[in-house]
C-alpha atoms as a PDB file:
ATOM      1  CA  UNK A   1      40.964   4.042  -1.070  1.00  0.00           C
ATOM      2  CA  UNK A   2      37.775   2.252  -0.770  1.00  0.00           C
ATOM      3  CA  UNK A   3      35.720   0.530  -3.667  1.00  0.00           C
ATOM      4  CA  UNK A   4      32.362   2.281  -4.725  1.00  0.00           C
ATOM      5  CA  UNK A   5      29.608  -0.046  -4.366  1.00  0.00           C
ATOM      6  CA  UNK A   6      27.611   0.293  -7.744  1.00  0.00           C
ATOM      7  CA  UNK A   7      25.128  -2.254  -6.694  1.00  0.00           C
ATOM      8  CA  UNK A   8      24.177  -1.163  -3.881  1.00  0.00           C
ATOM      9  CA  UNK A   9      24.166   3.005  -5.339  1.00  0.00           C
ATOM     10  CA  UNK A  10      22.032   1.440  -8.523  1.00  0.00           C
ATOM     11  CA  UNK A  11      19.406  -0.483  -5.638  1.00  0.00           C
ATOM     12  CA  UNK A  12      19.013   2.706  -3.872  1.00  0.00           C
ATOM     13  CA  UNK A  13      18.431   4.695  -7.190  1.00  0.00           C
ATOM     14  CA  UNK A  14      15.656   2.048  -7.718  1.00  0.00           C
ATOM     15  CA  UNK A  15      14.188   2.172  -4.920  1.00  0.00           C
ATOM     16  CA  UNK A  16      13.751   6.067  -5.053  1.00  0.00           C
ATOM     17  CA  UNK A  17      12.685   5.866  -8.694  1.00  0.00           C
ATOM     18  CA  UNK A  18      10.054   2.857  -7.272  1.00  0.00           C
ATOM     19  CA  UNK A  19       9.029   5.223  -4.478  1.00  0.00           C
ATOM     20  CA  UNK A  20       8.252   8.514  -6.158  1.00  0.00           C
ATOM     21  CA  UNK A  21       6.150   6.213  -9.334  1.00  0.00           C
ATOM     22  CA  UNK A  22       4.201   4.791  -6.029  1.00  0.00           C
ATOM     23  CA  UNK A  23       3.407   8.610  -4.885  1.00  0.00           C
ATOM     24  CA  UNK A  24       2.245   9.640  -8.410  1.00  0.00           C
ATOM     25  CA  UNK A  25      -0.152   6.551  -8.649  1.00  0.00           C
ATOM     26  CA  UNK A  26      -1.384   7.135  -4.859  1.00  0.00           C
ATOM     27  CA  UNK A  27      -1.983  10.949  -5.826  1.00  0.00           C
ATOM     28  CA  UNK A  28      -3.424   9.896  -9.416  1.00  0.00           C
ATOM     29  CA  UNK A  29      -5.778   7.711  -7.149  1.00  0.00           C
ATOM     30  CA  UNK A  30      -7.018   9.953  -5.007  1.00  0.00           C
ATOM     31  CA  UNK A  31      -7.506  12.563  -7.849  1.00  0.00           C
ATOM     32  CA  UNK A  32      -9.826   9.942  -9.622  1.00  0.00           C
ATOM     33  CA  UNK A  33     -11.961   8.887  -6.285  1.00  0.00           C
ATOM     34  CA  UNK A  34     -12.515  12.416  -5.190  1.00  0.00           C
ATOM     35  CA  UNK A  35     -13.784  13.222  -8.983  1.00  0.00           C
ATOM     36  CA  UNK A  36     -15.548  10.051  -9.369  1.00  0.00           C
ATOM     37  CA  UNK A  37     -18.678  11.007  -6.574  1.00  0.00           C
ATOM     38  CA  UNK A  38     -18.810  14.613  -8.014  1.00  0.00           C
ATOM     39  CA  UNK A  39     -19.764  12.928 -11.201  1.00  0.00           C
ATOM     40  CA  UNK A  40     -22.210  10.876  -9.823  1.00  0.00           C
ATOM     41  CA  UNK A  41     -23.824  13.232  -8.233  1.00  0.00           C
ATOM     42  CA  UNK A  42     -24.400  14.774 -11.460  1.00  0.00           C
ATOM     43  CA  UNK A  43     -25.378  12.282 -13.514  1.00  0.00           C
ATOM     44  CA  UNK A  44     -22.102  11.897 -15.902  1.00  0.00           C
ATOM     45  CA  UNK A  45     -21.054   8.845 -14.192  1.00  0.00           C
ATOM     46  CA  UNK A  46     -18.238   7.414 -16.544  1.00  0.00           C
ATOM     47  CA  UNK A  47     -19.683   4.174 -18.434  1.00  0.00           C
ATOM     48  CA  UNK A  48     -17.165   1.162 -16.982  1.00  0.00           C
END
């Protein structure tokens, strides 16, 4: 019977867990720019 391959099954679990963290910060990004112009527009521009 074969080996398992723990390295390479804990890599890939990293690499899925490093994937799906990139998504939320890409959709957290794009939540933030498309709110950012709406509140310039009306004048509550966040103070940065």
């Amino acid at each position: 019977m074969a080996k398992p391959n723990y390295s390479f099954e804990k890599r890939q679990r990293e690499l899925a867990k490093k994937k799906k963290k990139d998504e939320k910060d890409a959709r957290k990004r794009a939540a933030r720019e498309t709110a950012a112009p709406a509140a310039e527009r009306n004048g509550d521009a966040p103070a940065t």
